[in-house]
N, C-alpha and C. Protein backbone atom coordinates (compact mmCIF):
# COMPACT_ATOMS: atom_id res chain seq x y z
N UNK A 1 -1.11 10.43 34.21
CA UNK A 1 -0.50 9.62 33.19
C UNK A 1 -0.07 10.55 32.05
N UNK A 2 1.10 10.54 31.48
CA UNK A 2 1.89 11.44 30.65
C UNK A 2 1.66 10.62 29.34
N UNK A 3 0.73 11.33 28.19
CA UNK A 3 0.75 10.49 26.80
C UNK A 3 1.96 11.26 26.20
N UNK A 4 2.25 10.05 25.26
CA UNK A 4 3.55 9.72 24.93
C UNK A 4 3.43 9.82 22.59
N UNK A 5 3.70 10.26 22.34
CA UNK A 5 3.71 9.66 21.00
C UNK A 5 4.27 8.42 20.63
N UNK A 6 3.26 8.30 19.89
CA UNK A 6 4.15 6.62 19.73
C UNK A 6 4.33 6.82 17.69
N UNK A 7 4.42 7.92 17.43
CA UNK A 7 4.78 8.13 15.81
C UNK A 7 5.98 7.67 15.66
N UNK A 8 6.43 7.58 14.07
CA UNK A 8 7.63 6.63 14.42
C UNK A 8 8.77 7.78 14.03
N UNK A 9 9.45 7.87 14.34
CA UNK A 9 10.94 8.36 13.86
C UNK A 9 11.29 8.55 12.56
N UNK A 10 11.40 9.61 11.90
CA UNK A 10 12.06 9.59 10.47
C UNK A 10 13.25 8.83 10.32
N UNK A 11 13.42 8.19 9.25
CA UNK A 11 15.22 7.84 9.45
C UNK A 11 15.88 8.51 8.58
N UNK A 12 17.38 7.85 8.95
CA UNK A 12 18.20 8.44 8.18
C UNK A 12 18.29 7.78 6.68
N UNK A 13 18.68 8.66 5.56
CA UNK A 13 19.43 7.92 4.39
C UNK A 13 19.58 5.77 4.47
N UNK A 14 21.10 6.42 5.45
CA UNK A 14 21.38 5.70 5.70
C UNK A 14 21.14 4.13 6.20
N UNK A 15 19.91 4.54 7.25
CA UNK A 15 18.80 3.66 7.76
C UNK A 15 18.03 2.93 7.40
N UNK A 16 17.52 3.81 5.88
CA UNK A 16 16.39 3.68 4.67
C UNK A 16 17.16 2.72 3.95
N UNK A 17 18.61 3.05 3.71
CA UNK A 17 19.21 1.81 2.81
C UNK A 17 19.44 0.68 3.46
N UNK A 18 19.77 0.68 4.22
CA UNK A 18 20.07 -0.61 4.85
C UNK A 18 18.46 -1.76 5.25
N UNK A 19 17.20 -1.03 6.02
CA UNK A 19 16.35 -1.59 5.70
C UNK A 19 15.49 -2.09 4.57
N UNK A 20 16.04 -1.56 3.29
CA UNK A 20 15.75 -1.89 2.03
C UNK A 20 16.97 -3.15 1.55
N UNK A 21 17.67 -3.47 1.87
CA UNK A 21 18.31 -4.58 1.72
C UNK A 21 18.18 -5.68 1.94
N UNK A 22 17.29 -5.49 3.48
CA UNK A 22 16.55 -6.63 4.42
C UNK A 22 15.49 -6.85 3.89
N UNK A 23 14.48 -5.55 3.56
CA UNK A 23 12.96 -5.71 3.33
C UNK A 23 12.72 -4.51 2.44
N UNK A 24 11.83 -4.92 2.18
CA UNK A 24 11.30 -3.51 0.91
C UNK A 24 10.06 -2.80 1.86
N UNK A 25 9.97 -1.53 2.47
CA UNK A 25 8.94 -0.95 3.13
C UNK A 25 8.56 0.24 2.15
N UNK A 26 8.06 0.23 0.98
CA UNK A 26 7.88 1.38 0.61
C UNK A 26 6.56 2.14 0.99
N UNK A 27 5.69 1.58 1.25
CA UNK A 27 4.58 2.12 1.66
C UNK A 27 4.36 2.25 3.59
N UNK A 28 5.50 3.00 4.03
CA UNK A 28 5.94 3.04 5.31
C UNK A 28 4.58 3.68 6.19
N UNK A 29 4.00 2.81 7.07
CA UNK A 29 3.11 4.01 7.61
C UNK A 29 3.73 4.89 8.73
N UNK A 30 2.84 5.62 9.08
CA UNK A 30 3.19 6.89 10.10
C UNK A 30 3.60 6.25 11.59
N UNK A 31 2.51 5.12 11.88
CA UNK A 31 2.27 4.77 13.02
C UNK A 31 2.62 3.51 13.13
N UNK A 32 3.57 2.82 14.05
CA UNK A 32 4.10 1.33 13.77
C UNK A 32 2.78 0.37 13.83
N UNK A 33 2.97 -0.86 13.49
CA UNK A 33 1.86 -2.03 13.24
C UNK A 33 1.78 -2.21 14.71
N UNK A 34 0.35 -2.75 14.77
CA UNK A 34 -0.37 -2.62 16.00
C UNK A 34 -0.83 -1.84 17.27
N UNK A 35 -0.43 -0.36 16.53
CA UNK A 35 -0.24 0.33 17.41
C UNK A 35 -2.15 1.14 17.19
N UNK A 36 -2.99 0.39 16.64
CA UNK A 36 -4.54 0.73 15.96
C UNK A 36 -4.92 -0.21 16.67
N UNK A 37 -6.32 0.31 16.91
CA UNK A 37 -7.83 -0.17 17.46
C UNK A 37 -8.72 -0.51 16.43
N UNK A 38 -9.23 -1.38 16.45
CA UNK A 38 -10.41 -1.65 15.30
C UNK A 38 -11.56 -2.67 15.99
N UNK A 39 -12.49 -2.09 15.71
CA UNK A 39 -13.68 -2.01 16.45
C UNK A 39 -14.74 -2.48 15.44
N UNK A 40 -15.21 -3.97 15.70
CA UNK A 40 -16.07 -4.38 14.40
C UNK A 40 -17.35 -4.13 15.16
N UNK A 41 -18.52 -4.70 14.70
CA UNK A 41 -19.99 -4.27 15.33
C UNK A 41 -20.03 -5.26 16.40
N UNK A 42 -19.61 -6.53 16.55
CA UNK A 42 -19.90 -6.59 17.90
C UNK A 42 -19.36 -5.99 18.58
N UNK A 43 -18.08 -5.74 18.55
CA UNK A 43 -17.03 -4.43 19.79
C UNK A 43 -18.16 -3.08 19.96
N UNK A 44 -18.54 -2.51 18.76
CA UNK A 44 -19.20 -1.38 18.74
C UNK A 44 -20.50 -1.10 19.54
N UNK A 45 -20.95 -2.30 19.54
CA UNK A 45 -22.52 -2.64 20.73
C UNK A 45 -21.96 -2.57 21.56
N UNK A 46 -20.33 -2.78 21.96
CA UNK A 46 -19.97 -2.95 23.49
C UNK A 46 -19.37 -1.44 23.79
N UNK A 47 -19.54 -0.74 22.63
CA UNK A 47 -18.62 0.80 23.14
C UNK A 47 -19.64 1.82 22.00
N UNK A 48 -21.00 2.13 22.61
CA UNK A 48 -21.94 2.26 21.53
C UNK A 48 -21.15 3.88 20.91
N UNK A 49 -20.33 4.40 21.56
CA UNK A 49 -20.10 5.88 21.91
C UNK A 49 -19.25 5.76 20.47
N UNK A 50 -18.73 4.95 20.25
CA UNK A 50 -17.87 4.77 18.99
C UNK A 50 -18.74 4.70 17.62
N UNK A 51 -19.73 4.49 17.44
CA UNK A 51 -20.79 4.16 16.23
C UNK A 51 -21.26 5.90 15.75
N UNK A 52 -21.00 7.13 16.50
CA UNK A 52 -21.05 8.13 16.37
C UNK A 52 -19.69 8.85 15.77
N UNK A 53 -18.77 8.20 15.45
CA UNK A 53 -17.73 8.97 15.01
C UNK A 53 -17.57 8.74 13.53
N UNK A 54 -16.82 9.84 13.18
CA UNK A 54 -16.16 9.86 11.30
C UNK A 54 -14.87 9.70 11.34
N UNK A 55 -14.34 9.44 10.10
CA UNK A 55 -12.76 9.29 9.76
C UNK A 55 -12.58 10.84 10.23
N UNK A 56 -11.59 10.62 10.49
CA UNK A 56 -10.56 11.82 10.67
C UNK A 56 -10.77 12.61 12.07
N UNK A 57 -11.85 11.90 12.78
CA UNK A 57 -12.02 12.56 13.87
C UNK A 57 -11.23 12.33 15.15
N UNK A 58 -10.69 13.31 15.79
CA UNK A 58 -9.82 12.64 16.97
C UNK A 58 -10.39 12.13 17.92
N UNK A 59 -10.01 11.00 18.97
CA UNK A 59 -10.99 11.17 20.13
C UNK A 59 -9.52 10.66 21.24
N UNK A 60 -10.50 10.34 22.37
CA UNK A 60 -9.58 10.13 23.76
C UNK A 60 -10.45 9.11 23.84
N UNK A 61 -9.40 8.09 24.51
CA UNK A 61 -9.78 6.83 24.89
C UNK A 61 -9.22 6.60 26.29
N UNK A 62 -9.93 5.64 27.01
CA UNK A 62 -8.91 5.70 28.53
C UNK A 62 -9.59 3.55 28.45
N UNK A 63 -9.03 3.62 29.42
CA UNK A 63 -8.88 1.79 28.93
C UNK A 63 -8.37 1.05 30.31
N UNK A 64 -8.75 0.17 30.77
CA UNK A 64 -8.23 -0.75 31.49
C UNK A 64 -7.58 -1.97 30.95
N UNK A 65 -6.16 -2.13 31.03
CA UNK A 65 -6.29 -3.94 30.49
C UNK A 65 -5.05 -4.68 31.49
N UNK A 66 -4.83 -5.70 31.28
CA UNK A 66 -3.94 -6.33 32.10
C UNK A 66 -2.66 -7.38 30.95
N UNK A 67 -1.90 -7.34 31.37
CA UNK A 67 -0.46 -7.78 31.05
C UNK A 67 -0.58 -8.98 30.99
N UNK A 68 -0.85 -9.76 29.75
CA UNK A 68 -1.10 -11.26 29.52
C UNK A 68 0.40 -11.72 28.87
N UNK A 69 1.52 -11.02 28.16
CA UNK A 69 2.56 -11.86 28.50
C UNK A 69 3.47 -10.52 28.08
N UNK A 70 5.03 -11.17 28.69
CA UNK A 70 6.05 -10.68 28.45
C UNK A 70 7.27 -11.10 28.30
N UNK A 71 8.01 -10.64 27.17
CA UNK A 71 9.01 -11.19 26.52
C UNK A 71 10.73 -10.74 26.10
N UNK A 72 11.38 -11.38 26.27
CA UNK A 72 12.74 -10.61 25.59
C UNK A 72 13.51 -11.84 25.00
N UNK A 73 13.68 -11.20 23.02
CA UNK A 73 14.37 -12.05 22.53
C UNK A 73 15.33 -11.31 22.10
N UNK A 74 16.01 -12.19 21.55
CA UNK A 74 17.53 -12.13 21.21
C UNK A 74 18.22 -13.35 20.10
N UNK A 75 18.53 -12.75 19.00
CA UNK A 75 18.90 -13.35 17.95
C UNK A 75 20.85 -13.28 17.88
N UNK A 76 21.18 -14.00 16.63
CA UNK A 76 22.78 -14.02 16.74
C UNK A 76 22.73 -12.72 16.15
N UNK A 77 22.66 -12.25 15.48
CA UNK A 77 21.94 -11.22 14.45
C UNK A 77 22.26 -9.83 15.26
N UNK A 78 21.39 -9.75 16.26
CA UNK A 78 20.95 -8.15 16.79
C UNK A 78 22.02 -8.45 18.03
N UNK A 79 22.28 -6.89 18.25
CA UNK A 79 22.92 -6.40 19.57
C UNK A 79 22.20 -6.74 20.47
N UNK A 80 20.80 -5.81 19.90
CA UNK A 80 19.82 -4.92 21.25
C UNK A 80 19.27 -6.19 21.36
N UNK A 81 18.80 -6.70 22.48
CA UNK A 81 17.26 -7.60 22.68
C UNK A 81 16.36 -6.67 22.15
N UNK A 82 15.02 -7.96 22.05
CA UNK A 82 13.82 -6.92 21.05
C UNK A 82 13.00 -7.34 22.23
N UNK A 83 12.37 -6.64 22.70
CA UNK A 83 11.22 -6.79 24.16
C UNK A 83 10.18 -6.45 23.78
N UNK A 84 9.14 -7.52 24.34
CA UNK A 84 7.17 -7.09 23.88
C UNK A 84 6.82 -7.18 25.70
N UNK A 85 5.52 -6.02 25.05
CA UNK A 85 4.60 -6.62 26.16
C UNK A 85 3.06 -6.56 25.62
N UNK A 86 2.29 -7.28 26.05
CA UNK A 86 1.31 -7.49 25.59
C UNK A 86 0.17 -7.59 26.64
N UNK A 87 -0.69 -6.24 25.95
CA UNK A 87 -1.50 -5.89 27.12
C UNK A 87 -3.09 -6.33 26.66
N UNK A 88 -3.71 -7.17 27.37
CA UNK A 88 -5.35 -7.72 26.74
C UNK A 88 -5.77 -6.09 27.42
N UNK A 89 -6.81 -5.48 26.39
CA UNK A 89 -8.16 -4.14 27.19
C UNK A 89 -8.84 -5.09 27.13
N UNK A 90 -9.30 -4.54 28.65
CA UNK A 90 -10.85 -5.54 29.26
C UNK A 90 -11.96 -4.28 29.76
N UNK A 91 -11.47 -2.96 29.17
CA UNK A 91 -12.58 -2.26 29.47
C UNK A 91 -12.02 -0.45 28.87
N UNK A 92 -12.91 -0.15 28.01
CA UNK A 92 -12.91 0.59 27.12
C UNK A 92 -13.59 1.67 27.13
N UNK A 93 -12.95 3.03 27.33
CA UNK A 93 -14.49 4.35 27.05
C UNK A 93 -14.08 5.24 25.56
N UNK A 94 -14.17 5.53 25.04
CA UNK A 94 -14.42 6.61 23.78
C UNK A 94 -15.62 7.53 23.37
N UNK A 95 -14.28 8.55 23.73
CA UNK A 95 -15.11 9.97 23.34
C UNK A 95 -14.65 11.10 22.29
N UNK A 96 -15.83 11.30 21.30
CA UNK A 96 -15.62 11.88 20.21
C UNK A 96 -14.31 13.75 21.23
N UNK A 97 -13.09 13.98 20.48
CA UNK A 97 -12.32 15.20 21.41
C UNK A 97 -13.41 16.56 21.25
N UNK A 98 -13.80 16.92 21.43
CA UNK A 98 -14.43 17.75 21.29
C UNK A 98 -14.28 19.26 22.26
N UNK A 99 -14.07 18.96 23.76
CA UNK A 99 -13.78 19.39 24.66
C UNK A 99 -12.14 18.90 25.76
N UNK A 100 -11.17 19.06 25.63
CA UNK A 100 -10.06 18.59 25.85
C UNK A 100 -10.14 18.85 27.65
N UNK A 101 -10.59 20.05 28.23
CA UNK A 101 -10.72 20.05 29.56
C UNK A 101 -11.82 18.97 30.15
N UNK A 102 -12.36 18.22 29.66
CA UNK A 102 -13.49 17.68 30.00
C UNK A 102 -12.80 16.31 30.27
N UNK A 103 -12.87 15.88 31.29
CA UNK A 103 -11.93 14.05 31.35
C UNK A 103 -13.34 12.99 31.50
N UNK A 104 -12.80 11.93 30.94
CA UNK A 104 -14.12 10.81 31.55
C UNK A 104 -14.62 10.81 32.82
N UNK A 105 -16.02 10.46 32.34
CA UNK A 105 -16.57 9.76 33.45
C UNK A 105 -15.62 8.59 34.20
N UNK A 106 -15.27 9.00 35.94
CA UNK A 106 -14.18 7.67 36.59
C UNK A 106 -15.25 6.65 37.12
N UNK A 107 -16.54 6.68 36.50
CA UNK A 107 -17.37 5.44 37.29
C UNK A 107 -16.80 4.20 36.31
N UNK A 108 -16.34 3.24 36.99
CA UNK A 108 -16.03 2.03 35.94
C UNK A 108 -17.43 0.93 36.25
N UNK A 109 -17.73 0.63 34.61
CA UNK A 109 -18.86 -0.55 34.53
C UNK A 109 -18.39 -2.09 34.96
N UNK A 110 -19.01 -2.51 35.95
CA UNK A 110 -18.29 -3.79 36.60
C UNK A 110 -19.28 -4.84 35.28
């Protein structure tokens, strides 16, 4: 499996003005919305490996989930169709990066 960045694109000038006409984004983050994990304490009892980490620390995650819906809309508005897919994780490992040659454990917990 080939990871992919999913950071977002600088824009242009141009780009910046025109989405400021529509919407005001000044506090733009790096990483588009929803593209974060957040892990409250019951999640954390379920992935104890996560209760060991700090801000700023990188880790690798590997994940099972399945494709609960998919979509393509289209407004009068836009050219492009805007397409989702929406994936439920039903099974989760995290590990502090520490060692990058080192891959998960492939035993999956039934």
């Amino acid at each position: 499996m080939k990871l992919r960045s999913l950071k977002r694109p600088k824009k242009t000038k141009a780009q910046l003005k025109k989405d400021r006409s529509v919407c005001c984004e000044p506090d733009r983050e790096e990483y588009p919305w929803g593209m974060r994990l957040t892990l409250h304490t019951e999640e954390l009892g379920m992935v104890p490996e996560a209760k060991k980490l700090s801000a700023g620390d990188e880790v690798d995650i590997k994940a099972i989930g399945k494709v609960v819906a998919v979509s393509i809309d289209t407004t009068e508005n836009e050219k492009t169709p805007r397409r989702r897919v929406e994936i439920q994780l039903m099974k989760m490992g995290v590990a502090k990066k520490s060692n990058p040659e080192k891959d998960f454990d492939e035993e999956v917990d039934e």
